[in-house]
Protein backbone atom coordinates (compact mmCIF):
# COMPACT_ATOMS: atom_id res chain seq x y z
CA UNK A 1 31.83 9.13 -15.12
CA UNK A 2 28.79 8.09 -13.31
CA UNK A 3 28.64 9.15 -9.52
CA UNK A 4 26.98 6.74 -6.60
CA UNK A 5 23.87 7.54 -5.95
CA UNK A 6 24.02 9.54 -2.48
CA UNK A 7 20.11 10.43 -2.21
CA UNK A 8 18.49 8.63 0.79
CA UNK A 9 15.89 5.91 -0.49
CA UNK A 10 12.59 7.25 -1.31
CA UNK A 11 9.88 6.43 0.48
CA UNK A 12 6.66 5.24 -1.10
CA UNK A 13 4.32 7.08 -2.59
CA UNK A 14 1.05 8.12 -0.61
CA UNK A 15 -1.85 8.95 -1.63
CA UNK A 16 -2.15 12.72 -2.09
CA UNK A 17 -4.73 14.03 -0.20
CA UNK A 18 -7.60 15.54 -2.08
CA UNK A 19 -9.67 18.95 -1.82
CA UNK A 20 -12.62 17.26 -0.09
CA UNK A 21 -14.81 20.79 -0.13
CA UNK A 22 -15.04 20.46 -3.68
CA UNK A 23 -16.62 17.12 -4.04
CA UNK A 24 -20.25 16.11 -3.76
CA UNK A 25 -21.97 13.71 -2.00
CA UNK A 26 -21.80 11.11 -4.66
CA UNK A 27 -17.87 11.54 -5.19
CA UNK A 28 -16.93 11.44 -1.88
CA UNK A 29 -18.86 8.12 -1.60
CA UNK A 30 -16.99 7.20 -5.14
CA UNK A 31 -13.84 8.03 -3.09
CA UNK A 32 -14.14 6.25 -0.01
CA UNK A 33 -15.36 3.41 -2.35
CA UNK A 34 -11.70 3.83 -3.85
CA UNK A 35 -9.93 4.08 -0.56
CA UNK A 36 -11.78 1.05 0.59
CA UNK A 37 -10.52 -1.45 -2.41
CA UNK A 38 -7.35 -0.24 -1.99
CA UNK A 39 -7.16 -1.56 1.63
CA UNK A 40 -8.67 -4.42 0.80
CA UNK A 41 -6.05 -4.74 -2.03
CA UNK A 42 -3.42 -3.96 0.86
CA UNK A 43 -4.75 -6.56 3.27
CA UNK A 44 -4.87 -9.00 0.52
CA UNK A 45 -0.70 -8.71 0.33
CA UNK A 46 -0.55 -8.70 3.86
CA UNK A 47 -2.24 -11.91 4.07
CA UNK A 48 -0.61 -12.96 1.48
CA UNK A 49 3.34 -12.10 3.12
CA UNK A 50 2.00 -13.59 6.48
CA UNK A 51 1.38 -17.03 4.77
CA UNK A 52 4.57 -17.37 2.94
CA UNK A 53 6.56 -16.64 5.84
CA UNK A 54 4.81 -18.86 7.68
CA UNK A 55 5.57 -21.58 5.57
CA UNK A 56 9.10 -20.70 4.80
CA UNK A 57 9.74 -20.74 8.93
CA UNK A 58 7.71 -23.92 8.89
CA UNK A 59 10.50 -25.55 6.80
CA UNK A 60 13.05 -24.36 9.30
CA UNK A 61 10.91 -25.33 12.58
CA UNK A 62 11.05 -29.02 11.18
């Protein structure tokens, strides 16, 4: 018989942080280049969240 699931939820994943000493100047720029889209990619759903709530409460504001 299966037992609930007593664990508390996991929280997301973060980026593991990375040996910085061992990378040149070119990866580290490669890196930050990396970080960089990824906020950009995180902004982006941001944005996107802000705008459909928006609208949704728009619907209920009328």
């Amino acid at each position: 018989m299966l037992e609930p699931d007593d664990s508390p939820p996991r929280k997301p994943e973060r980026f593991p942080p990375r040996a910085l000493d061992t990378l040149g100047i070119a990866e580290l720029r490669d890196y930050i280049a990396q970080l960089q889209a990824e906020i950009a990619r995180a902004e982006a759903e941001i944005t996107r969240k802000e705008r459909h709530r928006d609208a949704v409460e728009g619907l209920f504001r009328k």
